[in-house]
C-alpha atoms as a PDB file:
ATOM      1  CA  UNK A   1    -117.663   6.991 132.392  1.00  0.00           C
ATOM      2  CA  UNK A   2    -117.328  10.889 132.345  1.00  0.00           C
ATOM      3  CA  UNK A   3    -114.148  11.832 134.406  1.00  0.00           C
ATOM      4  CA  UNK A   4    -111.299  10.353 135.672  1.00  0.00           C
ATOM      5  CA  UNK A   5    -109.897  11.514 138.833  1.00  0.00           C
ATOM      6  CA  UNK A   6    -105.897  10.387 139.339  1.00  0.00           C
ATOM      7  CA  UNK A   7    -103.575  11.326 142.219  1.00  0.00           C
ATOM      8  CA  UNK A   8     -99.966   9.816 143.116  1.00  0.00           C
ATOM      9  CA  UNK A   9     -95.968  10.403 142.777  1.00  0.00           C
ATOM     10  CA  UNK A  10     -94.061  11.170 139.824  1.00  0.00           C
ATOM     11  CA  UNK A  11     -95.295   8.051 138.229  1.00  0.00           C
ATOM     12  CA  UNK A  12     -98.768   9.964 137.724  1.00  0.00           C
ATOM     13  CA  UNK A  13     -97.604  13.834 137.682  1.00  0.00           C
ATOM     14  CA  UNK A  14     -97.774  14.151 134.063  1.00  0.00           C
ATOM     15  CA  UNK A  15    -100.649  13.199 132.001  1.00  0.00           C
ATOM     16  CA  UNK A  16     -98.684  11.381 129.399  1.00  0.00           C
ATOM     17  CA  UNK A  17     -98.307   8.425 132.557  1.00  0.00           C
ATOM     18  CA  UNK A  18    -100.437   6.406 133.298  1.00  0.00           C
ATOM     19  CA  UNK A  19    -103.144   8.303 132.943  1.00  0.00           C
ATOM     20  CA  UNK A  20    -103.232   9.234 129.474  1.00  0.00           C
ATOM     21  CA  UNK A  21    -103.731   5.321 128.686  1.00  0.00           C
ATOM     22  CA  UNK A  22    -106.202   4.892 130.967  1.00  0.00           C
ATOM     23  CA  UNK A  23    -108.101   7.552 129.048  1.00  0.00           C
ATOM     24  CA  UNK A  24    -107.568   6.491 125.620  1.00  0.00           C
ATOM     25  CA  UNK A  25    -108.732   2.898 126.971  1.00  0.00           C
ATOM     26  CA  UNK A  26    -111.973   4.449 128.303  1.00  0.00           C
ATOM     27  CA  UNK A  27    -112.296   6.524 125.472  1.00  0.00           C
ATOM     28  CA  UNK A  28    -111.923   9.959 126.746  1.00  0.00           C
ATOM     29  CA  UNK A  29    -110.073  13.221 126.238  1.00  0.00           C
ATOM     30  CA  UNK A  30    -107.004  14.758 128.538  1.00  0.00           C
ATOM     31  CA  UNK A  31    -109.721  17.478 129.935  1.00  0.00           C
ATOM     32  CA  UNK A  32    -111.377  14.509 130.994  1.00  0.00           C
ATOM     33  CA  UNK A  33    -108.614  14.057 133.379  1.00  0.00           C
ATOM     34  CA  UNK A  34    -108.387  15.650 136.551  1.00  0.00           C
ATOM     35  CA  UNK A  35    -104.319  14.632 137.977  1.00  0.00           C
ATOM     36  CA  UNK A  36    -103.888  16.022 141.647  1.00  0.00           C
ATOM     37  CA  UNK A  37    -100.259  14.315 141.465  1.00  0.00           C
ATOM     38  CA  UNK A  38     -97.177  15.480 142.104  1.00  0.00           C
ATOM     39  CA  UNK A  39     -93.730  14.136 142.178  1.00  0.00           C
ATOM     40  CA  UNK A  40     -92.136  13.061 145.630  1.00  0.00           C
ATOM     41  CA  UNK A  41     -95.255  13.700 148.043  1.00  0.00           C
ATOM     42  CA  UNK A  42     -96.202  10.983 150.329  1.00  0.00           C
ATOM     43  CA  UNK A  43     -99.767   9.301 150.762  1.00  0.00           C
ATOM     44  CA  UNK A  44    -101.211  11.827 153.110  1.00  0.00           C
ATOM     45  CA  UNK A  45    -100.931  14.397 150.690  1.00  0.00           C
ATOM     46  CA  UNK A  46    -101.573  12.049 147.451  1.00  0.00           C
ATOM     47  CA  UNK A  47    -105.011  11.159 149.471  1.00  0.00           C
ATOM     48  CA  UNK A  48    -105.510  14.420 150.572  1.00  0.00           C
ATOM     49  CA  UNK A  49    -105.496  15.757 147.694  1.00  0.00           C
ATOM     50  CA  UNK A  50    -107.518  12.756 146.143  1.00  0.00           C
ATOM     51  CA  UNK A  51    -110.492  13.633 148.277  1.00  0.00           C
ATOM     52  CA  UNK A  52    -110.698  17.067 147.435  1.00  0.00           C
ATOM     53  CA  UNK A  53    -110.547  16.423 143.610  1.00  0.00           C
ATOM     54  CA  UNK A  54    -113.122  13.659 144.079  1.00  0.00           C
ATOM     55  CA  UNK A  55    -115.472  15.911 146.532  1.00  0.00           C
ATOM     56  CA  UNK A  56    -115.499  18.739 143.255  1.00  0.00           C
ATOM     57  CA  UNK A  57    -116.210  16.314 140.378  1.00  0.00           C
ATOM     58  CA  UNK A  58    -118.818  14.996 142.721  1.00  0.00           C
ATOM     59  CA  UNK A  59    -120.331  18.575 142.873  1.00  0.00           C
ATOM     60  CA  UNK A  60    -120.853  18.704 138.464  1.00  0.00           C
ATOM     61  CA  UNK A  61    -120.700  14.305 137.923  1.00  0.00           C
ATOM     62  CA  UNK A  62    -122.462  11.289 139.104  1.00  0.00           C
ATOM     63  CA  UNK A  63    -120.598   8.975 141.153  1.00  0.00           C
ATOM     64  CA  UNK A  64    -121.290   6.376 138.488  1.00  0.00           C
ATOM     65  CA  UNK A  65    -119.667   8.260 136.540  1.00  0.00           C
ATOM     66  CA  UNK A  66    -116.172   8.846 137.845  1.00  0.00           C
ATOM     67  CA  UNK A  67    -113.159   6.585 138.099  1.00  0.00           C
ATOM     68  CA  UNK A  68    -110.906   7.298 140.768  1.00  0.00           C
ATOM     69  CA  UNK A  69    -106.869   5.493 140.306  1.00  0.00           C
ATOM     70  CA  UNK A  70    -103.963   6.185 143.083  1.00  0.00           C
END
């Protein structure tokens, strides 16, 4: 695992959440991270925006190599 690619409310906005401990359990670094989440948008956008991110880290990683969490 290389990158992880997060989207979602509030609960993921800032990279302390969630996703900071899902990094630290992987073993990665914050600019590992790429967080397309915002507080108080609704799925279309979280998804959206959750394609797009995926779609560019697919341009430089693997797929193997990316975890994707909403």
């Amino acid at each position: 695992m290389k990158k992880i690619v997060v989207s979602g409310c509030s609960f993921t906005f800032e990279d302390w959440n969630w996703p900071k401990y899902l990094a630290k359990y992987y073993g990665l670094e914050l600019k590992d991270i790429t967080n397309v989440g915002m507080g108080s948008q609704g799925n279309g956008l979280i998804s959206k925006k959750l394609i797009y991110a995926v779609t560019k880290s697919l341009e430089i990683h693997k797929p193997e190599d990316i975890l994707v969490g909403v």
